[in-house]
C-alpha atoms as a PDB file:
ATOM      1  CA  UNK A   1       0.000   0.000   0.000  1.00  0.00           C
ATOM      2  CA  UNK A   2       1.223   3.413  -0.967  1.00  0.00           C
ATOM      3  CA  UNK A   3      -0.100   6.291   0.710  1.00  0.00           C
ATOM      4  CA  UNK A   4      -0.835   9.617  -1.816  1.00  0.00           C
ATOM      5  CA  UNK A   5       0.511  12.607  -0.238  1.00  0.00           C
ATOM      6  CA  UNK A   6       3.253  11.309   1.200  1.00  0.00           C
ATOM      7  CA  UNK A   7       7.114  11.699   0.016  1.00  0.00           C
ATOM      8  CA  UNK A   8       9.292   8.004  -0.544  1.00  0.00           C
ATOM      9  CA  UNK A   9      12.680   7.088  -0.535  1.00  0.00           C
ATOM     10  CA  UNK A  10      14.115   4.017  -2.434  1.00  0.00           C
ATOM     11  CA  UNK A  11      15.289   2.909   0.721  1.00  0.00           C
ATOM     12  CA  UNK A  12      11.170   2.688   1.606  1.00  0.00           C
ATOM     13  CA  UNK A  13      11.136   4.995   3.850  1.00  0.00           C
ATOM     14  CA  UNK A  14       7.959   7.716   4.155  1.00  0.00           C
ATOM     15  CA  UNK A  15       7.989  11.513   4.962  1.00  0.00           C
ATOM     16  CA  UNK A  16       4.973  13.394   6.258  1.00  0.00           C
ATOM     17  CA  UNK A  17       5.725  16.930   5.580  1.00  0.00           C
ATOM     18  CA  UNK A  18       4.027  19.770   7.024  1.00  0.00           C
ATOM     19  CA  UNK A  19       5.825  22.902   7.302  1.00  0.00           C
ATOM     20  CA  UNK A  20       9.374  22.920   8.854  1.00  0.00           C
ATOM     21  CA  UNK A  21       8.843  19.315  10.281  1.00  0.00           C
ATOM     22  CA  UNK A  22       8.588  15.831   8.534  1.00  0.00           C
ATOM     23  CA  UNK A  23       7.129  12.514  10.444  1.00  0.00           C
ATOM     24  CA  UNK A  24       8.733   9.920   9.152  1.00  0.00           C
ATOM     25  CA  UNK A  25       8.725   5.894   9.416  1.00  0.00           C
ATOM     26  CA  UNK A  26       9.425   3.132   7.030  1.00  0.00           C
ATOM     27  CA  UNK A  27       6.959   2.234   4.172  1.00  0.00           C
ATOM     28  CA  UNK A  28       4.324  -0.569   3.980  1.00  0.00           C
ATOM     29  CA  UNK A  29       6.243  -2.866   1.220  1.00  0.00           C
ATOM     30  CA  UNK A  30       9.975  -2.141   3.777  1.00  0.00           C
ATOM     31  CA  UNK A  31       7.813  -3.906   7.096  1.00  0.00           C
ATOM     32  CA  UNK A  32       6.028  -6.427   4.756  1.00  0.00           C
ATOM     33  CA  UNK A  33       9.883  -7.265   3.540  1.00  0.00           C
ATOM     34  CA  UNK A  34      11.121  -7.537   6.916  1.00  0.00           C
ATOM     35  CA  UNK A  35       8.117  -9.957   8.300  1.00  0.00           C
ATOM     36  CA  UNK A  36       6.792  -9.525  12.041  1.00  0.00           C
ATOM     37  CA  UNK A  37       9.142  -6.777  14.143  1.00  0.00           C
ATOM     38  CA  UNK A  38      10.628  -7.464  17.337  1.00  0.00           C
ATOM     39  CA  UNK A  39      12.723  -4.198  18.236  1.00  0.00           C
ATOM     40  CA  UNK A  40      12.725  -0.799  17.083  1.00  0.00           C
ATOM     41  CA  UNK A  41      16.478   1.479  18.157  1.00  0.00           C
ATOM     42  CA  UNK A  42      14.991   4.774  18.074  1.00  0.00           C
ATOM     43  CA  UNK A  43      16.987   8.141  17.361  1.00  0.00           C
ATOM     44  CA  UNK A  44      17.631  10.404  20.203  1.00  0.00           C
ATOM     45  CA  UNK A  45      15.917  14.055  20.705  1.00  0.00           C
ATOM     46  CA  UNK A  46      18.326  16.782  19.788  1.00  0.00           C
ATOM     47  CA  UNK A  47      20.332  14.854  17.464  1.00  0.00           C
ATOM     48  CA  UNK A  48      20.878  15.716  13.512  1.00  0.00           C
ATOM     49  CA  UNK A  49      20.503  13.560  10.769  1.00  0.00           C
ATOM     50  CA  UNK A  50      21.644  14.284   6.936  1.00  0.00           C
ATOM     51  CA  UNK A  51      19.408  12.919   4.419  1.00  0.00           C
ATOM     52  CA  UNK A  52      20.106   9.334   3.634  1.00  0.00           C
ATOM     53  CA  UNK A  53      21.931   9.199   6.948  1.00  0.00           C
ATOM     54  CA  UNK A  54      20.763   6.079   9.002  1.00  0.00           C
ATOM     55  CA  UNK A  55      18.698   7.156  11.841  1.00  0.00           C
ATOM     56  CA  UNK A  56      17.310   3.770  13.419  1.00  0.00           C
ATOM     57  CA  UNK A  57      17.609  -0.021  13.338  1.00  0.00           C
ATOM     58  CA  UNK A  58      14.060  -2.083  13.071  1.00  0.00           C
ATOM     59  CA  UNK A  59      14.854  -5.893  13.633  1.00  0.00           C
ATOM     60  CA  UNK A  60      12.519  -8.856  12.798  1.00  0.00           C
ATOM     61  CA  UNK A  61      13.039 -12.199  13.805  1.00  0.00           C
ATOM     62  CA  UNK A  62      14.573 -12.538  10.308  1.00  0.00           C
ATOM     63  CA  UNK A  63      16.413  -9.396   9.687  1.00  0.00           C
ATOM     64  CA  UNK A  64      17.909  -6.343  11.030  1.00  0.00           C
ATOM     65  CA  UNK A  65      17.422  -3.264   8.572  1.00  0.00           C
ATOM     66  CA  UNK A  66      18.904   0.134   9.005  1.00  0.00           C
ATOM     67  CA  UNK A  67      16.105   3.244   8.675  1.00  0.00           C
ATOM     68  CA  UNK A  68      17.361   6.516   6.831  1.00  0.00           C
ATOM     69  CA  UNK A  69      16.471   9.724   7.277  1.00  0.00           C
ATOM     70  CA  UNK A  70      14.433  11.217   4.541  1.00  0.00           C
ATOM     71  CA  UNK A  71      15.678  14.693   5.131  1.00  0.00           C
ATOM     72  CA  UNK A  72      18.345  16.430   6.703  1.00  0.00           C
ATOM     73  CA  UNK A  73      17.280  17.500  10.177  1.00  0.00           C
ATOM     74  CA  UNK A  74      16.944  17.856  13.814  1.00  0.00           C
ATOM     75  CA  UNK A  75      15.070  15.286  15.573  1.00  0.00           C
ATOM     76  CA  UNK A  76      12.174  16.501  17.636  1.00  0.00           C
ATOM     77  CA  UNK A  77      10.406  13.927  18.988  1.00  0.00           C
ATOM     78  CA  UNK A  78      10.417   9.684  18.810  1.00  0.00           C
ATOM     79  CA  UNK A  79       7.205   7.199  19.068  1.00  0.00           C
ATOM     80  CA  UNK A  80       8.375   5.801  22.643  1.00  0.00           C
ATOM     81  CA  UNK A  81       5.582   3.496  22.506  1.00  0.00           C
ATOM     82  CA  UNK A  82       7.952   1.730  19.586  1.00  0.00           C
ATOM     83  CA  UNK A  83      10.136   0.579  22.287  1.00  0.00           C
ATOM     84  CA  UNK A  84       7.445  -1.788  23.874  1.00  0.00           C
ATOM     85  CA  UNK A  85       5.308  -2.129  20.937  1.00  0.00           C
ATOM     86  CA  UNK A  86       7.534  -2.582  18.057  1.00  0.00           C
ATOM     87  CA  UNK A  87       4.592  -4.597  16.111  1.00  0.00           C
ATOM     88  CA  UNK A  88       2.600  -1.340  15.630  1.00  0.00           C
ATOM     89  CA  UNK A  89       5.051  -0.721  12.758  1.00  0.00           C
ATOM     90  CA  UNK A  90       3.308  -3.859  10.946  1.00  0.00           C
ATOM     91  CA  UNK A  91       0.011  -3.294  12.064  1.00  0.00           C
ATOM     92  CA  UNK A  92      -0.320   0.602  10.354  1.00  0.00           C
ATOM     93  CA  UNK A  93       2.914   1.474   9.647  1.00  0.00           C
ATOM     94  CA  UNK A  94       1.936   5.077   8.017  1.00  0.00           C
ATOM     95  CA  UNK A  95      -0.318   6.155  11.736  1.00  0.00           C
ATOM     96  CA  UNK A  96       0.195   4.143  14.851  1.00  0.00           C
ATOM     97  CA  UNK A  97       3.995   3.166  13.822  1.00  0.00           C
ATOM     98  CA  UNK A  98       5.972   6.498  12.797  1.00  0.00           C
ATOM     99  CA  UNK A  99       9.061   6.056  14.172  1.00  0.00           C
ATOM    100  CA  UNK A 100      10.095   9.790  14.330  1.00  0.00           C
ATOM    101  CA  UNK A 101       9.485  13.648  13.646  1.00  0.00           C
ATOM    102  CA  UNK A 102      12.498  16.147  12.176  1.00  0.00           C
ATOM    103  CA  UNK A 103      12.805  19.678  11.893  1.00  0.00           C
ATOM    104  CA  UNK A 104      14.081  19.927   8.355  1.00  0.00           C
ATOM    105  CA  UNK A 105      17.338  22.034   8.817  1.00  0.00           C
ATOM    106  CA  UNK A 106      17.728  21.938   4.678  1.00  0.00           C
ATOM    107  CA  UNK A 107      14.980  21.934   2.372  1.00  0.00           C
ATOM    108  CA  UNK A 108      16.688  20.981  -0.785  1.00  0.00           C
ATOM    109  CA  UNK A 109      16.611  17.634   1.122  1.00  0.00           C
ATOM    110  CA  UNK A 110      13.390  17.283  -0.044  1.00  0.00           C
ATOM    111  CA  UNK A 111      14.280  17.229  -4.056  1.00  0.00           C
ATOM    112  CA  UNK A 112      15.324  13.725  -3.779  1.00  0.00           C
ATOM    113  CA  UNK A 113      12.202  12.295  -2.535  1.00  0.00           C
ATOM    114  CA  UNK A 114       9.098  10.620  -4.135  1.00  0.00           C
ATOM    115  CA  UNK A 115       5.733  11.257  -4.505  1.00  0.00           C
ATOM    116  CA  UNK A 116       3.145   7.954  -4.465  1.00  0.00           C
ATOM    117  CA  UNK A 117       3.164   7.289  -7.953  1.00  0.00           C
ATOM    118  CA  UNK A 118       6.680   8.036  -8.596  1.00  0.00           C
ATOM    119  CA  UNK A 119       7.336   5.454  -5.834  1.00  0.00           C
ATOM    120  CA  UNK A 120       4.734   2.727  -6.955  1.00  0.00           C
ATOM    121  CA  UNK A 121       6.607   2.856 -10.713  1.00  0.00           C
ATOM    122  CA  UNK A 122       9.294   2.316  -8.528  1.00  0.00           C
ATOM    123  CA  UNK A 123       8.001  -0.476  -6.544  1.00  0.00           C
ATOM    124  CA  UNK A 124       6.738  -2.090 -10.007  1.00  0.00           C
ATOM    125  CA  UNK A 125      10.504  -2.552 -10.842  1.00  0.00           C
ATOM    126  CA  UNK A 126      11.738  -4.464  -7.764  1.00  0.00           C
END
């Protein structure tokens, strides 16, 4: 499932933006890939990411995947309840299971994103 009005990255993650900040998580087809979650390392407050940068770890009982930032930014706040609940990621990974929110310290971060249907064309080839 890909959501419309939402920015992608190849790496499948998501971006939310509204204004200066971006909520972020990984996409639908990325927690599908990595089957039933177990742990989720969350980012810490305060700390800057570069785009492409990896900002968490989400681990399965098959896999361990790094999570990269969408954007470059400042992390403002982190879905705590990720660190008992990891599985919310698989049950609505675009609501319940953001993993983070950044202040976007450099827009032109945002140029190498998707939109939906640039990202489904994209998921067609994989």
């Amino acid at each position: 499932m890909v959501v419309e009005g939402l920015l992608y990255t190849k790496d499948h993650e998501w971006a939310k933006v509204e204004g200066d900040l971006v909520t972020m998580g990984i996409t639908d087809y990325a927690q599908e890939q990595l089957g039933e979650l177990v742990f989720v390392e969350l980012p810490e407050v305060g700390k800057q990411f570069a785009a492409r940068k990896e900002i968490a770890v989400v681990e399965s009982s098959k896999a361990a995947g790094d999570v990269y930032s969408p954007v470059t930014g400042t992390v403002t706040e982190v879905n705590s309840e990720l660190s008992t609940r990891p599985e919310l990621i698989n049950e609505d990974c675009y609501e319940s299971g953001w993993i983070c929110k950044l202040k976007i310290t450099d827009r032109k971060s945002l140029d190498n994103l998707m939109n939906a249907r640039k990202y489904q064309e994209y998921l067609d080839t994989l």
